[in-house]
N, C-alpha and C. Protein backbone atom coordinates (compact mmCIF):
# COMPACT_ATOMS: atom_id res chain seq x y z
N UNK A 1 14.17 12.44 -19.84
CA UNK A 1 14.79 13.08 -18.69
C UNK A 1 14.60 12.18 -17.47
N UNK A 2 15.87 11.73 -17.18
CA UNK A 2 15.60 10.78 -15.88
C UNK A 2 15.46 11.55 -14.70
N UNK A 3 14.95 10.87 -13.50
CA UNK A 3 14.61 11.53 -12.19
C UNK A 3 15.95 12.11 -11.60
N UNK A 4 16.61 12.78 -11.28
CA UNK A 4 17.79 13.25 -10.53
C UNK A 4 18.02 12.10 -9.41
N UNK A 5 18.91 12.18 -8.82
CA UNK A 5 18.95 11.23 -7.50
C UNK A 5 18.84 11.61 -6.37
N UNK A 6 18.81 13.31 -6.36
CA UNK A 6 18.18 13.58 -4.87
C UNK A 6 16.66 13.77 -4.59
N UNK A 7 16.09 13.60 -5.52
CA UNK A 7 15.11 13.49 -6.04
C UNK A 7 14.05 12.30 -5.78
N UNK A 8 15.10 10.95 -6.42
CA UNK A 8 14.66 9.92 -6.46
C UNK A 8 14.68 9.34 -4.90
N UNK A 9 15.75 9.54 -4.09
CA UNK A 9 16.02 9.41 -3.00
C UNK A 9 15.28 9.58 -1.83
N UNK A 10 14.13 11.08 -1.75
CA UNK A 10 13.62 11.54 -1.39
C UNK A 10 12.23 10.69 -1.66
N UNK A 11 12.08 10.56 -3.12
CA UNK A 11 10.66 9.71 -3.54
C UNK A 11 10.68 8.79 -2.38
N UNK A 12 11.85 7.95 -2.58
CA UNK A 12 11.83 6.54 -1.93
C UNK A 12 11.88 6.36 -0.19
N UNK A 13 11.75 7.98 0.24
CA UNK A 13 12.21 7.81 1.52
C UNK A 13 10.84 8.21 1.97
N UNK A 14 9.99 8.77 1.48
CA UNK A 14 8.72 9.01 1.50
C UNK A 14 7.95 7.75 1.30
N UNK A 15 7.81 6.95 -0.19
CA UNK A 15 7.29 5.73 0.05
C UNK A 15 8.04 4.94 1.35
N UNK A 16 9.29 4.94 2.00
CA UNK A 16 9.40 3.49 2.56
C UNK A 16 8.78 4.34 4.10
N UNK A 17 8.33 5.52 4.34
CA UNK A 17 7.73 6.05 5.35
C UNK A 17 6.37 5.17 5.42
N UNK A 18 6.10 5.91 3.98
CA UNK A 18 4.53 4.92 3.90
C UNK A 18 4.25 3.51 4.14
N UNK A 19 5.01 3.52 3.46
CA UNK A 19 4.84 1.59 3.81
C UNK A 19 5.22 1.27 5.14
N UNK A 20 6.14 1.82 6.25
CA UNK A 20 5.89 2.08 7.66
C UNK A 20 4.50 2.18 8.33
N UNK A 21 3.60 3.27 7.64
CA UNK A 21 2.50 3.73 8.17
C UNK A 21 1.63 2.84 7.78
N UNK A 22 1.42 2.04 6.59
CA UNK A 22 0.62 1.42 6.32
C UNK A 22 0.20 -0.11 7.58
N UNK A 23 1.85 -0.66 7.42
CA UNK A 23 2.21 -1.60 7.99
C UNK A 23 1.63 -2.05 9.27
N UNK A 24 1.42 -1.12 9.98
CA UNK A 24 1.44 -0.19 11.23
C UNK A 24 -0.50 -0.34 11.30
N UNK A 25 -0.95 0.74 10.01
CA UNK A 25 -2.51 0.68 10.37
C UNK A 25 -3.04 -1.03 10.20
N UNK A 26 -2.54 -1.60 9.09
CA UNK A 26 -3.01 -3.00 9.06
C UNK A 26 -2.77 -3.81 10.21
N UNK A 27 -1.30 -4.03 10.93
CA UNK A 27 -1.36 -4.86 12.53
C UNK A 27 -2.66 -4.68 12.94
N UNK A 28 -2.94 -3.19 13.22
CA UNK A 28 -4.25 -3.04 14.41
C UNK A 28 -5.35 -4.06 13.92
N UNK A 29 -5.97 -4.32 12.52
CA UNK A 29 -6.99 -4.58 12.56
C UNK A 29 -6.79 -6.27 11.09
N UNK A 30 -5.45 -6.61 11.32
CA UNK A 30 -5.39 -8.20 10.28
C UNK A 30 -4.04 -8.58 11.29
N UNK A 31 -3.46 -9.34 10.42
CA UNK A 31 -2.44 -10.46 10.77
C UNK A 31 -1.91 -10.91 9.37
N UNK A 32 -0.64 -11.11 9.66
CA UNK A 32 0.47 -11.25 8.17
C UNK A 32 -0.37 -12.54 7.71
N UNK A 33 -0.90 -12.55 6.53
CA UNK A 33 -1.69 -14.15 5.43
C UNK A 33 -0.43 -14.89 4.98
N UNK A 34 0.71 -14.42 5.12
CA UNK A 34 1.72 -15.55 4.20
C UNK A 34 2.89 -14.85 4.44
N UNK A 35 4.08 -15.61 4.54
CA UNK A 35 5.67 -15.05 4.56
C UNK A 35 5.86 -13.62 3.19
N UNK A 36 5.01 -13.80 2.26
CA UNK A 36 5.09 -12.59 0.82
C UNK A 36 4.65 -11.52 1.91
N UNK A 37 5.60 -10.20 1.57
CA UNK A 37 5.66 -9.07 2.30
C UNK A 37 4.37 -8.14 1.86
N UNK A 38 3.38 -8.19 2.44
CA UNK A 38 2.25 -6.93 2.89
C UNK A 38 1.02 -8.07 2.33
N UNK A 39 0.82 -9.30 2.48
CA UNK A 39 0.17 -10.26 2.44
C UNK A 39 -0.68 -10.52 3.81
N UNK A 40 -1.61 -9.86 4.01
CA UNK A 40 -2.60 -9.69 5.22
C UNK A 40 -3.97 -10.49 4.80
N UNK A 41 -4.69 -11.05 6.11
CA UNK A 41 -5.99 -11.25 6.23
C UNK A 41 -6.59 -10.63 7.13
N UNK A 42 -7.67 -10.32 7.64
CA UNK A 42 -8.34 -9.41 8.49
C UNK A 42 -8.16 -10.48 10.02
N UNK A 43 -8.06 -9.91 10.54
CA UNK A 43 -7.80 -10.47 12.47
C UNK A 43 -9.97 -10.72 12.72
N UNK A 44 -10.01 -12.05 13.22
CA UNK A 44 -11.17 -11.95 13.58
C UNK A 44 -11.15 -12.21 15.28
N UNK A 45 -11.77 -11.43 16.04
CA UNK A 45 -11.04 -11.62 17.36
C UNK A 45 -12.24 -12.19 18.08
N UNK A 46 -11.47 -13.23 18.88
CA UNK A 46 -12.16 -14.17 19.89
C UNK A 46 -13.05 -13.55 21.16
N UNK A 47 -13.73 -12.69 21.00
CA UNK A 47 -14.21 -11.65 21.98
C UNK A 47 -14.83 -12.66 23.52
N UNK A 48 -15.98 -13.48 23.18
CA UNK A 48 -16.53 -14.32 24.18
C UNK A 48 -17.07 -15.43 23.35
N UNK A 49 -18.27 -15.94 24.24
CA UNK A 49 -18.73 -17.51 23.31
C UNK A 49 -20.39 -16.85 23.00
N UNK A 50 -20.89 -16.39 24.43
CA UNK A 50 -22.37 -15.49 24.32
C UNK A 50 -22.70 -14.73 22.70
N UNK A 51 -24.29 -14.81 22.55
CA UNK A 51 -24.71 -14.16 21.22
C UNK A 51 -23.92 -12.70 21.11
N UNK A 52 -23.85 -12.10 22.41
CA UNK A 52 -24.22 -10.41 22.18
C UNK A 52 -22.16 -10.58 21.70
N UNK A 53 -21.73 -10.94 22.46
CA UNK A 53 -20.03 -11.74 21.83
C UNK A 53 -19.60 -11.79 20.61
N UNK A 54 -20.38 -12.95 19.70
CA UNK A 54 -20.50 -12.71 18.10
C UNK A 54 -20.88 -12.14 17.99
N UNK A 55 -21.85 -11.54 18.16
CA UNK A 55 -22.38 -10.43 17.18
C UNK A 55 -21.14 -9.26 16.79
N UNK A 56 -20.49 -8.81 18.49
CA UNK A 56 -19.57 -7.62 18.38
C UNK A 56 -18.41 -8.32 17.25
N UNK A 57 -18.17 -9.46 17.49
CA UNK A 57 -16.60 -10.13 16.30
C UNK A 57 -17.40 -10.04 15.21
N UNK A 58 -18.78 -10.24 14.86
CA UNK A 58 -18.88 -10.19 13.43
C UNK A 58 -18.85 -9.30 12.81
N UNK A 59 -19.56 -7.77 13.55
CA UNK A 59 -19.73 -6.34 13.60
C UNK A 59 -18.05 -5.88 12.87
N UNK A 60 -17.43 -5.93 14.09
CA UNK A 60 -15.98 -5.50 13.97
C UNK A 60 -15.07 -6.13 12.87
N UNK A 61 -15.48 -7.59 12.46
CA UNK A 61 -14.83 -8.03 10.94
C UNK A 61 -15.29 -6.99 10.24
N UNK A 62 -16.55 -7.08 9.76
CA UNK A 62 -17.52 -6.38 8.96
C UNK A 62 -16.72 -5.35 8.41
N UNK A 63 -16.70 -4.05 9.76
CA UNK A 63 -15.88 -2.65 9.70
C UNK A 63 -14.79 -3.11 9.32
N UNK A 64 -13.69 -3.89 9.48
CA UNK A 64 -12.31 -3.82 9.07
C UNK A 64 -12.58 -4.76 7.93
N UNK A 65 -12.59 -4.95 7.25
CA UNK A 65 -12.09 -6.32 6.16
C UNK A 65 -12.57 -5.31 5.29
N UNK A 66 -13.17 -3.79 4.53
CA UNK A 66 -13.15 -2.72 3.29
C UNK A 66 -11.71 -1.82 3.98
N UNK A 67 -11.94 -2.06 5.24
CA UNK A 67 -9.92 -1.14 5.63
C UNK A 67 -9.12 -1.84 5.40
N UNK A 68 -9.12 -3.06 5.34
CA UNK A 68 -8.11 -4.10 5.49
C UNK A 68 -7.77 -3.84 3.77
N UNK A 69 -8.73 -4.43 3.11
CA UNK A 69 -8.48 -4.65 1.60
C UNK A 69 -7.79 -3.13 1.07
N UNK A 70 -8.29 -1.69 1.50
CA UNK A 70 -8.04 -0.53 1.03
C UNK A 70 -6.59 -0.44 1.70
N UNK A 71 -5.78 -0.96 2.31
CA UNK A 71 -4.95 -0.48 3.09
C UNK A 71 -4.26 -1.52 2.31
N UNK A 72 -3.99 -2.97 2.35
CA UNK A 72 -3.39 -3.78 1.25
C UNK A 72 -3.26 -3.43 0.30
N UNK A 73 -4.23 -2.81 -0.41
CA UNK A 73 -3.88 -2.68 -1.69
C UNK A 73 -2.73 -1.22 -2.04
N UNK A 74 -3.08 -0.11 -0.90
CA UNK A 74 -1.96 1.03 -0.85
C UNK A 74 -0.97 0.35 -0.68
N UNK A 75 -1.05 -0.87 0.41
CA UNK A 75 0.91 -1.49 0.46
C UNK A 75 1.12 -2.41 -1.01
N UNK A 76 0.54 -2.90 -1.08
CA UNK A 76 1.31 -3.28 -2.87
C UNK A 76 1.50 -2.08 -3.44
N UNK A 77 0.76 -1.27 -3.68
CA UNK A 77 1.26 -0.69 -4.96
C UNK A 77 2.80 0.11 -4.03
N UNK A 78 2.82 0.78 -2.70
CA UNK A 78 4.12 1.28 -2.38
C UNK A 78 5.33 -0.13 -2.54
N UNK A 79 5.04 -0.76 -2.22
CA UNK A 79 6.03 -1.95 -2.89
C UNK A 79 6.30 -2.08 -3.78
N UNK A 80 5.34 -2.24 -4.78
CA UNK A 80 5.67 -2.48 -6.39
C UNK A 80 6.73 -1.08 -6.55
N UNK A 81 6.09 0.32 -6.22
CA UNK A 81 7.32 1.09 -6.34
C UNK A 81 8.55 1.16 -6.49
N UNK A 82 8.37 0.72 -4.88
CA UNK A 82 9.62 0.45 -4.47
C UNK A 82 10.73 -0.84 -5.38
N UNK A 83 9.76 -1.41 -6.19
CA UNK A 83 10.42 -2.64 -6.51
C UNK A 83 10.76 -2.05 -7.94
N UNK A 84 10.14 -1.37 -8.70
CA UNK A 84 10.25 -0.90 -9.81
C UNK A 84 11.43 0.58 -9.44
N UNK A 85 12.17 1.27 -8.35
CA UNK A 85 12.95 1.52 -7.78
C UNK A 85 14.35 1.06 -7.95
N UNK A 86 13.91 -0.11 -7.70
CA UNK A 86 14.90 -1.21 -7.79
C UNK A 86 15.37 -1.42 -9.18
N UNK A 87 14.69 -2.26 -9.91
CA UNK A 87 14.75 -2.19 -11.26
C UNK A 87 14.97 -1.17 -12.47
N UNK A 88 15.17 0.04 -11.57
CA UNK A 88 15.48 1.39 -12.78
C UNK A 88 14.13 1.79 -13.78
N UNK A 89 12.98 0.97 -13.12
CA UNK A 89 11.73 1.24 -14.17
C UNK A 89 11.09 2.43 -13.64
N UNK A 90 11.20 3.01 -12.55
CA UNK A 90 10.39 3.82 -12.02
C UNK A 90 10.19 5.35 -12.52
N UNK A 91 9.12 5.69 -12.49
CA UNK A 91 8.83 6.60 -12.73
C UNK A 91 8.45 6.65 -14.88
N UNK A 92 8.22 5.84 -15.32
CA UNK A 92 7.62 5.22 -16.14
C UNK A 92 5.76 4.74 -16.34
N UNK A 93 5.51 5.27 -17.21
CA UNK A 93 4.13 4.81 -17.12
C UNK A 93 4.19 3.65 -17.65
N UNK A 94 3.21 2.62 -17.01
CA UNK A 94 2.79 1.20 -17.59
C UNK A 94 1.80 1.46 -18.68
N UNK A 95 1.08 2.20 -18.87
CA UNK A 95 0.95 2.26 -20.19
C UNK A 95 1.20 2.72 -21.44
N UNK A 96 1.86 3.77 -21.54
CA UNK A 96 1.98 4.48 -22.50
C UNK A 96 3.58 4.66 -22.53
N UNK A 97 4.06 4.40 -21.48
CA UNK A 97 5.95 4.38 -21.54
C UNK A 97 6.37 5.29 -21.70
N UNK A 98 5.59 5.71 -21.64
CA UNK A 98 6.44 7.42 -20.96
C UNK A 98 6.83 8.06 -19.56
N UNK A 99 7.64 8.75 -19.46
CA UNK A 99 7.62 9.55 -18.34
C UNK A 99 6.60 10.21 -17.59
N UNK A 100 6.46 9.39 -16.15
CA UNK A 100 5.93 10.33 -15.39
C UNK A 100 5.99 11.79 -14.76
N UNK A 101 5.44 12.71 -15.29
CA UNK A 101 5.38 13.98 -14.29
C UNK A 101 6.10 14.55 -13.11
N UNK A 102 7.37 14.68 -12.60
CA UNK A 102 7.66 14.30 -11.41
C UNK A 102 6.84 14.91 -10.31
N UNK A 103 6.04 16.00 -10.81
CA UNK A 103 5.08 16.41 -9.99
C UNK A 103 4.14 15.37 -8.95
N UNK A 104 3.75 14.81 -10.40
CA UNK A 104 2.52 13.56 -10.14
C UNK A 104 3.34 12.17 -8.78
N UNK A 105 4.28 12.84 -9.28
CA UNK A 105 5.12 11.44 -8.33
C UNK A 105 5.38 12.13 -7.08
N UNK A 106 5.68 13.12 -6.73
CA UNK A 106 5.80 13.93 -5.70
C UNK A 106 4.25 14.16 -4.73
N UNK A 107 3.21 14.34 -5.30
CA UNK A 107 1.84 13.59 -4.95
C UNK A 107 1.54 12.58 -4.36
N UNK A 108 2.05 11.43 -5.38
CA UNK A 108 1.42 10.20 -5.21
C UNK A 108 2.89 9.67 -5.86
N UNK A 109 3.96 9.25 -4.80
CA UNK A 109 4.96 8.29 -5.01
C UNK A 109 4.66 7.17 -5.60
N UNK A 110 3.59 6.59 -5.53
CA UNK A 110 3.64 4.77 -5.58
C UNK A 110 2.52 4.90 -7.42
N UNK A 111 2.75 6.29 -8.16
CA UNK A 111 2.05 6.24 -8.73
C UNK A 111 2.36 5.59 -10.37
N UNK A 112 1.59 4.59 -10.62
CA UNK A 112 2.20 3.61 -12.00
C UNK A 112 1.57 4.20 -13.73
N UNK A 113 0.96 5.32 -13.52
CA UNK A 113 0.92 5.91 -14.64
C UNK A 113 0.94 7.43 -14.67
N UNK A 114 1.33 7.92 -15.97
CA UNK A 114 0.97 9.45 -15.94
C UNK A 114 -0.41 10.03 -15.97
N UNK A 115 -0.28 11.20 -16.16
CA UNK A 115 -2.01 11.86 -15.69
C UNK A 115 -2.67 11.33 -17.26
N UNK A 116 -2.19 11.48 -18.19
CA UNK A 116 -3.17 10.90 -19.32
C UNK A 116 -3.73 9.79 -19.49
N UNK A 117 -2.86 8.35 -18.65
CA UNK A 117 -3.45 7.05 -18.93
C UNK A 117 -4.16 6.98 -17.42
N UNK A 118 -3.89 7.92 -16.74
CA UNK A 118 -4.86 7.51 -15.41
C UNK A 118 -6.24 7.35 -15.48
């Protein structure tokens, strides 16, 4: 049973929200790593030259670079979605090749397996 298309439509308008929001939290705290789309490194910011200076830029990497990585990795997988969208694969589990739940997808859009291989 394939996804309907108002359906699918809706999925995809929800992920490309997300990937808006994501986009959005990563600026604040990295900078684009490469022309490949949601390819970030963490922003280390030039605060002063004084100890108490580094300390705050090293502090503040510290805190962002486990947001940075957790927030990258939500934008790949809404991409890959979106890309598997594209390709007519979506909504397919990568492992077991079956149909996803549309429930489970209505949850968690960007999601690449069903509840059994999760």
């Amino acid at each position: 049973m394939a996804i309907d298309p108002k359906t699918l439509e809706e999925l995809k308008e929800a992920l490309t929200r997300e990937k808006e929001e994501l986009e959005k939290d990563l600026a604040r705290i990295a900078k684009p790593a490469s022309e490949k789309e949601g390819d970030y490194e963490p922003a280390f910011e030039d605060i002063g030259r004084d100890i108490d200076d580094n300390i705050t830029e090293v502090e503040q990497f510290t805190d962002n670079l486990p947001v940075e990585i957790t927030l990258q990795k939500k934008l790949h997988d809404v991409l890959e979605a979106l890309e598997r969208m594209e390709k007519g694969t979506y909504g397919i589990c990568e492992n077991c090749h079956q149909e996803i739940d549309i429930e489970r997808l209505k949850a968690n859009p960007s999601a690449k397996t069903c509840i059994k291989c999760r």
